[in-house]
C-alpha atoms as a PDB file:
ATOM      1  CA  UNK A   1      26.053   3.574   2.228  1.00  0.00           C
ATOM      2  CA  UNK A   2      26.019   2.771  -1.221  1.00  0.00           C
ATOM      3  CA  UNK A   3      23.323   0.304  -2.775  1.00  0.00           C
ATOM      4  CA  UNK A   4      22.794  -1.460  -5.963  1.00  0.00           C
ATOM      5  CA  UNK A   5      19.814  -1.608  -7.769  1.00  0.00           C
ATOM      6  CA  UNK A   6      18.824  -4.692  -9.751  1.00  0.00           C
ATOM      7  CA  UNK A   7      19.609  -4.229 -12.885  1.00  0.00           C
ATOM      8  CA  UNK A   8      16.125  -5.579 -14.358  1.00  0.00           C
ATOM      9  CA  UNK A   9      13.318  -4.592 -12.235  1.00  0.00           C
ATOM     10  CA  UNK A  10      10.690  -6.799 -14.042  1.00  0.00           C
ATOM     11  CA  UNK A  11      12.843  -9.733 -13.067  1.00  0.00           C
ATOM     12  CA  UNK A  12      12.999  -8.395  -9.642  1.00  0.00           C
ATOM     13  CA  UNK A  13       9.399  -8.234  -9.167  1.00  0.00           C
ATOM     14  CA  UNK A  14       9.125 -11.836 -11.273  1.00  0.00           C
ATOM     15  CA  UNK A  15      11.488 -12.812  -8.625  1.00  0.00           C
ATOM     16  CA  UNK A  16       9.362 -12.043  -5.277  1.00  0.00           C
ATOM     17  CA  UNK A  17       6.390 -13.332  -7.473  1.00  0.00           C
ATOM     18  CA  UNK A  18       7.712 -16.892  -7.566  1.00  0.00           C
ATOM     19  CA  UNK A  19       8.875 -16.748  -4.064  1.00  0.00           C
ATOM     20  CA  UNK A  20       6.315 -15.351  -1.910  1.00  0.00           C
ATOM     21  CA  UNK A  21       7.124 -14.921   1.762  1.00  0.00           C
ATOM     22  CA  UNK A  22       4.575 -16.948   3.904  1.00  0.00           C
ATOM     23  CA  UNK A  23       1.836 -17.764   0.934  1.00  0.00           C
ATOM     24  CA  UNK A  24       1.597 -20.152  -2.034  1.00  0.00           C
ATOM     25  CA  UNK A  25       2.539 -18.342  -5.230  1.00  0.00           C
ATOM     26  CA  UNK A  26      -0.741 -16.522  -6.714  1.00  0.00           C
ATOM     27  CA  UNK A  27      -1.167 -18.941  -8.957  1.00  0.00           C
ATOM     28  CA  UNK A  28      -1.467 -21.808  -6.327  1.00  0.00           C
ATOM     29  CA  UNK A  29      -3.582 -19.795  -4.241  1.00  0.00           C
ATOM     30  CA  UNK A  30      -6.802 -18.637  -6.550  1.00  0.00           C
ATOM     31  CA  UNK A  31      -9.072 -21.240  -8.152  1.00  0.00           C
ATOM     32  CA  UNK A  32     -10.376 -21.021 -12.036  1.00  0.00           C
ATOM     33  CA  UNK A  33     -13.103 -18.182 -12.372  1.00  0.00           C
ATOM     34  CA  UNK A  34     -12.684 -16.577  -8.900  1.00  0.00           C
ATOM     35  CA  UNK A  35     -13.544 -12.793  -8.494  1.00  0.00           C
ATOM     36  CA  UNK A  36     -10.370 -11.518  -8.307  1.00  0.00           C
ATOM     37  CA  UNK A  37     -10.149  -7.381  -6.780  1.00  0.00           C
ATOM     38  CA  UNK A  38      -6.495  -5.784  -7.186  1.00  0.00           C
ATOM     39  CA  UNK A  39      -5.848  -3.022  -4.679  1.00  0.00           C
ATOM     40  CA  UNK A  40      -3.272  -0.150  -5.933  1.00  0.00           C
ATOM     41  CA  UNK A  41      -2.191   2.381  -3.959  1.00  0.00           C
ATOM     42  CA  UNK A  42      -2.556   5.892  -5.239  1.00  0.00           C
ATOM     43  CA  UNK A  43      -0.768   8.982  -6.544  1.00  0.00           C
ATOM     44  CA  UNK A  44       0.536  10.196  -3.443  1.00  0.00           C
ATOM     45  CA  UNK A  45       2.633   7.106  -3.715  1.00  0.00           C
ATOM     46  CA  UNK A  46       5.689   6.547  -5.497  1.00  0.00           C
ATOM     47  CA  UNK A  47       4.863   2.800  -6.644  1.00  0.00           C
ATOM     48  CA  UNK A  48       5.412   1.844 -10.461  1.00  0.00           C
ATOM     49  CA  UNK A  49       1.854   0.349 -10.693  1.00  0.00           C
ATOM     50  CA  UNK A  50       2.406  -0.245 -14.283  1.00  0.00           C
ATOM     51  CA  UNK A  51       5.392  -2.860 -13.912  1.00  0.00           C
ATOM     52  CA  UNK A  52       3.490  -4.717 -11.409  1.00  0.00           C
ATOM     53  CA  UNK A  53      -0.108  -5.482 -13.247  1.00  0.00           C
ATOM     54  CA  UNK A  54       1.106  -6.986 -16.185  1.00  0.00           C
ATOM     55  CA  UNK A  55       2.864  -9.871 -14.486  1.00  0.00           C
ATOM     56  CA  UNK A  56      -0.397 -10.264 -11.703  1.00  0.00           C
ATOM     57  CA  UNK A  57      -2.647 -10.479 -14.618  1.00  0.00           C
ATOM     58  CA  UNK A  58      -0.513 -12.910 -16.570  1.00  0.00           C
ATOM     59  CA  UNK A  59      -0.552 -15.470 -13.336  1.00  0.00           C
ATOM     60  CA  UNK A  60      -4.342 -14.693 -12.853  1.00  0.00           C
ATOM     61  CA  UNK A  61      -5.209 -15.437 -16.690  1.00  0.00           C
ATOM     62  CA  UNK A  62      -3.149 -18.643 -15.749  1.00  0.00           C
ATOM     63  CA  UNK A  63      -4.331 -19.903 -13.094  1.00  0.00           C
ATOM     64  CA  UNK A  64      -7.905 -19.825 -14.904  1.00  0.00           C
ATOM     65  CA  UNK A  65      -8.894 -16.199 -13.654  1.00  0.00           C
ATOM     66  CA  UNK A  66      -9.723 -14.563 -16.983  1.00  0.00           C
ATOM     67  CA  UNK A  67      -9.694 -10.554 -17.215  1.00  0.00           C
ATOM     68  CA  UNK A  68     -13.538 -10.372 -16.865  1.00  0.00           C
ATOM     69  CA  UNK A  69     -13.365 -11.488 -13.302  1.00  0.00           C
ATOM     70  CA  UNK A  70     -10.676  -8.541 -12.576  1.00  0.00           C
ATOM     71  CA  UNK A  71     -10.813  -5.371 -11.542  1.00  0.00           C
ATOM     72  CA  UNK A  72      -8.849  -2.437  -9.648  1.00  0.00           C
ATOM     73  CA  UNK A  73      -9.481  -0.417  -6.951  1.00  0.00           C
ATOM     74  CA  UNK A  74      -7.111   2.241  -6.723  1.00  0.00           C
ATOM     75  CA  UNK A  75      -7.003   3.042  -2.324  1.00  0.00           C
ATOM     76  CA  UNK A  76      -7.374   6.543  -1.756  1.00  0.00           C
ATOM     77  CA  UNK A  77      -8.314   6.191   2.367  1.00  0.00           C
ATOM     78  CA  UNK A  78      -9.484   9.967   2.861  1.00  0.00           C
ATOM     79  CA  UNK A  79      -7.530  11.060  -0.306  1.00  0.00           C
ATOM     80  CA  UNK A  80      -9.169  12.872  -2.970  1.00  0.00           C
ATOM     81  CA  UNK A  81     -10.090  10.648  -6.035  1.00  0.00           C
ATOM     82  CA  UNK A  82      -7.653  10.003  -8.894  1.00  0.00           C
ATOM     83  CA  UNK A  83      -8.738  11.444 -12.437  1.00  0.00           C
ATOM     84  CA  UNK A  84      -8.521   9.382 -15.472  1.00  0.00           C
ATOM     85  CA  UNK A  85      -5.309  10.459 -16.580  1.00  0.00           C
ATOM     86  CA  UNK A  86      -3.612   9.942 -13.490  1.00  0.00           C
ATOM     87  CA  UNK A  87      -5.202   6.600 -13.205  1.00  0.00           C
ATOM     88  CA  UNK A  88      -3.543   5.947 -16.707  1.00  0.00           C
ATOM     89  CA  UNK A  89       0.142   7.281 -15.445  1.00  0.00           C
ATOM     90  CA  UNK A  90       0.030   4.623 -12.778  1.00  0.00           C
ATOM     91  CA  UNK A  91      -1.305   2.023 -13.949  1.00  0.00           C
ATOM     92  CA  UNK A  92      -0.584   1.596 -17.927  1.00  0.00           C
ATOM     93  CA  UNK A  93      -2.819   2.859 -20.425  1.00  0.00           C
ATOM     94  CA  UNK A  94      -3.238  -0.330 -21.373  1.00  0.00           C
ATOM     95  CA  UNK A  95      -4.549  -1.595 -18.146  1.00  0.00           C
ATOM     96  CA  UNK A  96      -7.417   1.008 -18.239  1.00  0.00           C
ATOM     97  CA  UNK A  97      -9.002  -0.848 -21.960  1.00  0.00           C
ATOM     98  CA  UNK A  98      -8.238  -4.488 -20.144  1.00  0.00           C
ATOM     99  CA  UNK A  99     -10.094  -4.535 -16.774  1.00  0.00           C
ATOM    100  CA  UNK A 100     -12.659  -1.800 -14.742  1.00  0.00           C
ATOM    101  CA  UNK A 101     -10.160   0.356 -12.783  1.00  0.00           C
ATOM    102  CA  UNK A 102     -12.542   2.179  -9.702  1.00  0.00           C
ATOM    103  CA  UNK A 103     -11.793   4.770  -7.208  1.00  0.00           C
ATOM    104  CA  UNK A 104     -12.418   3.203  -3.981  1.00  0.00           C
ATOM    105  CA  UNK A 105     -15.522   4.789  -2.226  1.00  0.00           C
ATOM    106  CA  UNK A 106     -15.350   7.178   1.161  1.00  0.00           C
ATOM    107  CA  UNK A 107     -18.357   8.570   1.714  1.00  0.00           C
ATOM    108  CA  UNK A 108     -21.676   7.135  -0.162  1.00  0.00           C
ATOM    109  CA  UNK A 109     -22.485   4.359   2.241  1.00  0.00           C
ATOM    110  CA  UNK A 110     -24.444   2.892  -0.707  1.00  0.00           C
ATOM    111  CA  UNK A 111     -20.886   1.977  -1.920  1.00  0.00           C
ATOM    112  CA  UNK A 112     -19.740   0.514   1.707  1.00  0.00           C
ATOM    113  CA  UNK A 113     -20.343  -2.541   3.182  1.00  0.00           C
ATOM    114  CA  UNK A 114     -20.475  -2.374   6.930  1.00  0.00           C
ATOM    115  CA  UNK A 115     -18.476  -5.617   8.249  1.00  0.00           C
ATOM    116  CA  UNK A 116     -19.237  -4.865  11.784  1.00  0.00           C
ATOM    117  CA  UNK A 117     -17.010  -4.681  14.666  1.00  0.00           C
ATOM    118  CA  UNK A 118     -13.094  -5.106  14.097  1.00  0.00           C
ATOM    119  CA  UNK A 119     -11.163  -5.720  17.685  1.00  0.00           C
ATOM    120  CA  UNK A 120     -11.296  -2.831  19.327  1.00  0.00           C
ATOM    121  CA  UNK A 121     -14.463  -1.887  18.709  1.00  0.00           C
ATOM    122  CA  UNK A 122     -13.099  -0.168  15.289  1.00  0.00           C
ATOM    123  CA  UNK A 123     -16.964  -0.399  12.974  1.00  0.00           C
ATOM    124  CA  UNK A 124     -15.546  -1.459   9.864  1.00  0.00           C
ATOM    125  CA  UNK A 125     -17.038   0.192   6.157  1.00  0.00           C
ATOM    126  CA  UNK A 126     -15.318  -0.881   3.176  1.00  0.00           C
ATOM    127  CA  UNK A 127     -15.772  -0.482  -0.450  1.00  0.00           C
ATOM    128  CA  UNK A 128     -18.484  -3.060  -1.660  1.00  0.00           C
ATOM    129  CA  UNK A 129     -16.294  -4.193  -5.188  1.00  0.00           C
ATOM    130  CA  UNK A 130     -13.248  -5.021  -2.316  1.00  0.00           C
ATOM    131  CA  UNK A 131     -15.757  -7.114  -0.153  1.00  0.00           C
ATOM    132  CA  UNK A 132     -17.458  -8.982  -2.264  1.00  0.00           C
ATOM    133  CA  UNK A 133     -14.553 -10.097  -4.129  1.00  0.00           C
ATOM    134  CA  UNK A 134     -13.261 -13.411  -3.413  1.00  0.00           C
ATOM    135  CA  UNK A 135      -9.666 -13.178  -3.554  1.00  0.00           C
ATOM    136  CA  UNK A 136      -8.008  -9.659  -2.564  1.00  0.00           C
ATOM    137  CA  UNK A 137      -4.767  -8.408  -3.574  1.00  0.00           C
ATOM    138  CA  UNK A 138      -2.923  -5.787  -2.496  1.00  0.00           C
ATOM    139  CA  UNK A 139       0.224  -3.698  -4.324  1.00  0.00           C
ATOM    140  CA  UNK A 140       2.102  -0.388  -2.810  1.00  0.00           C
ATOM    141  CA  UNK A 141       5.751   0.645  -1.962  1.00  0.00           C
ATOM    142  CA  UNK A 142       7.727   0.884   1.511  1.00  0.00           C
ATOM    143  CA  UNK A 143       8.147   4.273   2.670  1.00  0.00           C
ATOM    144  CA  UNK A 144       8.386   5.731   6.153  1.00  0.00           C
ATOM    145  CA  UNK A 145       4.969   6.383   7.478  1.00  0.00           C
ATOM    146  CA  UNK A 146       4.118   8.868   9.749  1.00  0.00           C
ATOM    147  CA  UNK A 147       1.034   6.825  11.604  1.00  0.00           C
ATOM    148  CA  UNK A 148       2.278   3.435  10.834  1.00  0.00           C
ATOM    149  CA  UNK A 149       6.291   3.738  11.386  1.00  0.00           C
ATOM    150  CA  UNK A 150       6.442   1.899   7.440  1.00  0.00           C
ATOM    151  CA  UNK A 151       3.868   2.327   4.468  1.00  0.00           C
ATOM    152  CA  UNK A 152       2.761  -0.806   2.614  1.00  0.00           C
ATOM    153  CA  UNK A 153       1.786  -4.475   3.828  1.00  0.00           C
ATOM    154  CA  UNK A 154      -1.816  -4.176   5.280  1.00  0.00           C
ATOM    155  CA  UNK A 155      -2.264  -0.343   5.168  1.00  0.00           C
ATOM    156  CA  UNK A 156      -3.525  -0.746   1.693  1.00  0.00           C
ATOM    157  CA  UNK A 157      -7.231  -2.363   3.263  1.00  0.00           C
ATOM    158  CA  UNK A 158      -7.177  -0.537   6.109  1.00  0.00           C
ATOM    159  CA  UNK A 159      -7.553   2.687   5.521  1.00  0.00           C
ATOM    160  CA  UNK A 160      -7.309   2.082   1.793  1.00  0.00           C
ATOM    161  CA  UNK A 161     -10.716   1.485   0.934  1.00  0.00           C
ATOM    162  CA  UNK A 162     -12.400   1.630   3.688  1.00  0.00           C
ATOM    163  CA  UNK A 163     -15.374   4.435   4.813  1.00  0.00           C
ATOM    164  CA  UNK A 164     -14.837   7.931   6.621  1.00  0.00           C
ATOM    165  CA  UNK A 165     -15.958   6.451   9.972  1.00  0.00           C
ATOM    166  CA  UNK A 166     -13.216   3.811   9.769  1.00  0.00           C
ATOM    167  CA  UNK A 167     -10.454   6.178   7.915  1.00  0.00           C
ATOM    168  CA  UNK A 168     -11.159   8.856  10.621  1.00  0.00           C
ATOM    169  CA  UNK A 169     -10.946   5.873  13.576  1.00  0.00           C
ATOM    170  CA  UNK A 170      -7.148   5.211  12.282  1.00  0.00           C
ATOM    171  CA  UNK A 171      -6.358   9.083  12.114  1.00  0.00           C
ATOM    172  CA  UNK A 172      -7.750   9.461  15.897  1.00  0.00           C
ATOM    173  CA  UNK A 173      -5.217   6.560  17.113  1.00  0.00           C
ATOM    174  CA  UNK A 174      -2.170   8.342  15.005  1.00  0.00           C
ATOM    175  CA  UNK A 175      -3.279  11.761  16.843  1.00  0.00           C
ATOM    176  CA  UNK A 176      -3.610  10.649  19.849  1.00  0.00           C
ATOM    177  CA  UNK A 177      -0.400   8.556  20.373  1.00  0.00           C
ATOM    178  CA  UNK A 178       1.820  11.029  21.442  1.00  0.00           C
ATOM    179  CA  UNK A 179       5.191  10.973  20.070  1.00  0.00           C
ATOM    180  CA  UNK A 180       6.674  10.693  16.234  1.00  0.00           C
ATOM    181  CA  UNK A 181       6.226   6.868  14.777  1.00  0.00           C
ATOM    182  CA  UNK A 182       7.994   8.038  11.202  1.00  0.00           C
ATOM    183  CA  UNK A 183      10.296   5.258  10.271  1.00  0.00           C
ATOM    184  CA  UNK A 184       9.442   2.953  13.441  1.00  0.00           C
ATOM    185  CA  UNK A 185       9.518  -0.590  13.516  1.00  0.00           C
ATOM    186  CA  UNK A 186       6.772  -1.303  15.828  1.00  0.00           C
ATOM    187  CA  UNK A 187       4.165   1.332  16.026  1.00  0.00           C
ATOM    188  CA  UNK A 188       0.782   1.087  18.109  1.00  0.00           C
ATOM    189  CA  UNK A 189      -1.499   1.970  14.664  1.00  0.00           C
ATOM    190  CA  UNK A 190       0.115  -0.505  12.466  1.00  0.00           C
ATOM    191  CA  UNK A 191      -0.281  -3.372  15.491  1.00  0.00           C
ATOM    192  CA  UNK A 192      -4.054  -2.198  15.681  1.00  0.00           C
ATOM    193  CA  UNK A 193      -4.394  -1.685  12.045  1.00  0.00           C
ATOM    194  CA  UNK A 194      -3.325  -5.123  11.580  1.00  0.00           C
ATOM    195  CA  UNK A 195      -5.662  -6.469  13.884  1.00  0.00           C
ATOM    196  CA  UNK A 196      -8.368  -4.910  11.578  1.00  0.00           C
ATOM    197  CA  UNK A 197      -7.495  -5.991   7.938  1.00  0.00           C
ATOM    198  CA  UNK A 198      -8.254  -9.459   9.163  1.00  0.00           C
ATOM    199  CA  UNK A 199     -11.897  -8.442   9.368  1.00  0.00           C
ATOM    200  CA  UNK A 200     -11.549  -7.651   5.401  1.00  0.00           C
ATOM    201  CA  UNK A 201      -8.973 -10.761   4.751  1.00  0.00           C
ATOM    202  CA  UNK A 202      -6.067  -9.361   2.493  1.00  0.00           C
ATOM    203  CA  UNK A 203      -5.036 -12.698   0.502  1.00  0.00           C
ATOM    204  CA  UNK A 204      -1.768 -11.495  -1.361  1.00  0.00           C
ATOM    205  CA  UNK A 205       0.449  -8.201  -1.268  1.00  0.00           C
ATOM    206  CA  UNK A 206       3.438  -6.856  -3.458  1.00  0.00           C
ATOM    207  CA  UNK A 207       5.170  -4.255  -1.868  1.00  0.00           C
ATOM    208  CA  UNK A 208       8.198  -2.551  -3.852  1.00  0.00           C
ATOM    209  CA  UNK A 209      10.697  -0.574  -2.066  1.00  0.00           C
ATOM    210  CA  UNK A 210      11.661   2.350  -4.738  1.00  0.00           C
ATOM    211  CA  UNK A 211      12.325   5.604  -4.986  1.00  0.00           C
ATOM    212  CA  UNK A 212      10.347   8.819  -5.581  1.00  0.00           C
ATOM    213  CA  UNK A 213      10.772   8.085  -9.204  1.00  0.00           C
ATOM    214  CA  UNK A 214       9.893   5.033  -9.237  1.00  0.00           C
ATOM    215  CA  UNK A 215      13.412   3.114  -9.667  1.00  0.00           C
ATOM    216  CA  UNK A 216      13.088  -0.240  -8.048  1.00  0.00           C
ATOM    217  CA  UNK A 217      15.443  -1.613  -5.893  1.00  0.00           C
ATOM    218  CA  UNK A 218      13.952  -4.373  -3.780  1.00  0.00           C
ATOM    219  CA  UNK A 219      10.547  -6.616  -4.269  1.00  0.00           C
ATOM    220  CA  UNK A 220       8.833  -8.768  -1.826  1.00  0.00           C
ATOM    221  CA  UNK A 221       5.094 -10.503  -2.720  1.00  0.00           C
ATOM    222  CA  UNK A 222       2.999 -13.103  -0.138  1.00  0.00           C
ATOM    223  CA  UNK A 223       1.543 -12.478   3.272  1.00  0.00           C
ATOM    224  CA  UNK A 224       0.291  -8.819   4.200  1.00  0.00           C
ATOM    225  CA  UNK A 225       2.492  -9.430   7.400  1.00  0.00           C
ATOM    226  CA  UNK A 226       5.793 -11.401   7.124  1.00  0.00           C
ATOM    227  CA  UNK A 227       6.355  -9.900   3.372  1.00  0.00           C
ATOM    228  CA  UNK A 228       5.960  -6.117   4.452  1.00  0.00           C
ATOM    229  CA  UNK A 229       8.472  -6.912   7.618  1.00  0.00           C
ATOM    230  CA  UNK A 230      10.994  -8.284   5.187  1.00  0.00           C
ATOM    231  CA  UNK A 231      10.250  -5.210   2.687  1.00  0.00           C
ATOM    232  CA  UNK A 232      10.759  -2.995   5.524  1.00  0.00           C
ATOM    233  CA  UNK A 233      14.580  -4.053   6.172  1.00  0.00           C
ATOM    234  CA  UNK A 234      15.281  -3.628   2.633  1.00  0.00           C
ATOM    235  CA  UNK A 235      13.452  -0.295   2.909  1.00  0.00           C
ATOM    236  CA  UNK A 236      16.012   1.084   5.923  1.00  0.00           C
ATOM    237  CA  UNK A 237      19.009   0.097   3.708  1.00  0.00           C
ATOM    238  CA  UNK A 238      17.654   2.862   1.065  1.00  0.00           C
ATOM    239  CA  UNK A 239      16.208   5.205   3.357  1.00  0.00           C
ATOM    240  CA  UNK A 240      17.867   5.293   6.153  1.00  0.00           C
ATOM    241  CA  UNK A 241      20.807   7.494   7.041  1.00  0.00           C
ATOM    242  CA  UNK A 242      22.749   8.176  10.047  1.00  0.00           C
ATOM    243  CA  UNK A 243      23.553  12.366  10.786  1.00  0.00           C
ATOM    244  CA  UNK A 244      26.160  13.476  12.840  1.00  0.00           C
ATOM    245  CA  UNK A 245      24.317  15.133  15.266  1.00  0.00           C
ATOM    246  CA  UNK A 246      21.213  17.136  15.962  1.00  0.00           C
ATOM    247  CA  UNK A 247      20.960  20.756  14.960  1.00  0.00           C
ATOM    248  CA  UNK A 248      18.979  23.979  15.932  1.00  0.00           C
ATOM    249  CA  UNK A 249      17.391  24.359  12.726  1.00  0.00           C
ATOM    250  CA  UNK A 250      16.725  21.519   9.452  1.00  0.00           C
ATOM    251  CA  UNK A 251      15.362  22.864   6.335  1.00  0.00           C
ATOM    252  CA  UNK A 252      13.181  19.732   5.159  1.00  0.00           C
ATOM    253  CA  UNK A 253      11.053  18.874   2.258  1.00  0.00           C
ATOM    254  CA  UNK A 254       8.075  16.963   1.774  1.00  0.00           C
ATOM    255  CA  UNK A 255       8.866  15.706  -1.751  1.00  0.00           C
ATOM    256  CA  UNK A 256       8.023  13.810  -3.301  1.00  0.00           C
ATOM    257  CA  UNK A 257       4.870  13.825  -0.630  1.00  0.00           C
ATOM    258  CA  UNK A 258       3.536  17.088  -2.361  1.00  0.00           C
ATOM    259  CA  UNK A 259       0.689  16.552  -4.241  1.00  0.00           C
ATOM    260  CA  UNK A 260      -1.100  18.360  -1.014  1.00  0.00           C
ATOM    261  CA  UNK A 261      -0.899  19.720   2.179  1.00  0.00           C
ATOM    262  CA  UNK A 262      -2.522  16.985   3.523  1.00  0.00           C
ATOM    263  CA  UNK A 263       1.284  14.860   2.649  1.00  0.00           C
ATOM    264  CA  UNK A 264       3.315  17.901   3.336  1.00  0.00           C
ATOM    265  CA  UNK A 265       3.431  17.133   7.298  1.00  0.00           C
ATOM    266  CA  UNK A 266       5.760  14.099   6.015  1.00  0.00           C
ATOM    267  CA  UNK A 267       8.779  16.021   5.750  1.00  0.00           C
ATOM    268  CA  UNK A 268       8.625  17.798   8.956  1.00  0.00           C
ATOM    269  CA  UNK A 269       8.111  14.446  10.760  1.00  0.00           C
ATOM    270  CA  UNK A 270      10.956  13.594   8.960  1.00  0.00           C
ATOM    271  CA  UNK A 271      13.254  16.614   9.973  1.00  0.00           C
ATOM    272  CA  UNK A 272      11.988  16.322  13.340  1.00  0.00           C
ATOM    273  CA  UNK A 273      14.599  13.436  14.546  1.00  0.00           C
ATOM    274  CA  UNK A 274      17.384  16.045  13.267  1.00  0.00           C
ATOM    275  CA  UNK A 275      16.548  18.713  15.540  1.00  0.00           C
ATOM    276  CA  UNK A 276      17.151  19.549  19.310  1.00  0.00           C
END
């Protein structure tokens, strides 16, 4: 099916900004001179980073939350780090001179914070800049997930920035559920995940549904829940597509889930619906 793309994605985004889905706008939610931490996703992702900031930073500085109480922690979960320039290619050059952009932290626990138990018994590290902030906010696209059915929404905390215990305690519930959640609406690790951010508090997403280059076609901003479920039905109307049967053998590929082979499984969960 055909679909139309707005034809000015900063209004788009301005757009889900000024009508959140089941939160005050940002501005209404953050007092004067709060630490404010903004959580990007990372490279492996197809999110335009760049168009988003600008317009968060310009409601923060309103709302009395000047630059020097800003930074960005850019999730990686068990991903490697992102260099310098990359950091620059998603986020704006610009961003990089205005606040302190971070790599969350994995492994030194003198970066963690342990936040104790989440429900299920799930032991909780996260990055220390993400929990002592007072007000958390999270940006990242809609794309089928292979653990999670849907990327985006809550998935940016948990296992965004949190530690290698708590990454590797989502990866054990993905392996061990034992059929293909890629594209679901309701999958067992996203329920549980959810269940977990909670023990972070996630204050404020924006999720963009684009594609691999980064062309927007749908925005939603507000609660970590209720905006990601919305996101997610724009989402099937760009990637979803019926096939007229199931074959013996699909060709697939990962892109633009290639910067590794640790995304290249994407594609075959993909192709796997198509075959016999």
């Amino acid at each position: 099916n055909k679909v139309l793309f707005p034809k000015d994605p900063i209004a788009e985004i301005e757009r889900a900004l000024e009508h959140p889905i089941g939160t005050p706008r940002l501005e209404d939610l953050v007092r004067p001179g709060q630490r404010v931490v903004i959580i990007s996703d990372d490279i492996t992702r197809p999110t335009p980073v760049h168009r988003v900031l600008p317009l968060l930073l310009t409601r923060l500085n309103r709302a009395g939350v000047p630059d020097e109480r800003i930074s960005v922690v850019m999730a990686l979960g068990s991903h490697r780090p992102m260099t310098p320039a990359e950091m620059d290619k998603k986020l704006g050059e610009e961003i990089r001179r205005r606040v302190p952009v971070y790599n969350a932290e994995f492994r030194d626990r003198g970066g963690l914070v342990d936040l104790g138990l989440a429900p299920g018994g799930v032991r909780v590290w996260v990055d220390r800049r993400v929990a002592e902030a007072e007000v958390r906010i999270g940006i990242g696209s809609i794309v089928p997930h292979p653990a999670t059915g849907w990327s985006g929404g809550g998935k940016i905390i948990y296992p965004g920035v949190t530690g290698e215990e708590t990454v590797t305690a989502f990866h054990l519930m993905h392996g061990r559920t034992p059929y293909n959640m890629y594209g679901m609406d309701k999958s067992p690790v996203r329920e549980a995940m959810e269940r977990w951010v909670d023990t972070v508090g996630l204050h404020f997403i924006v999720n963009l549904v684009c594609l691999p280059t980064g062309e927007i076609f749908h925005a939603v901003a507000g609660h970590y829940i209720q905006a990601h479920r919305a996101g997610v039905e724009w989402a099937k109307r760009l990637y979803a597509v019926k096939a007229r049967g199931k074959v013996d053998i699909a060709i697939v590929s990962s892109y633009p889930a290639d910067a590794d082979l640790w995304q290249a499984p994407k594609g075959v969960m993909a192709g796997e619906f198509l075959v016999r």
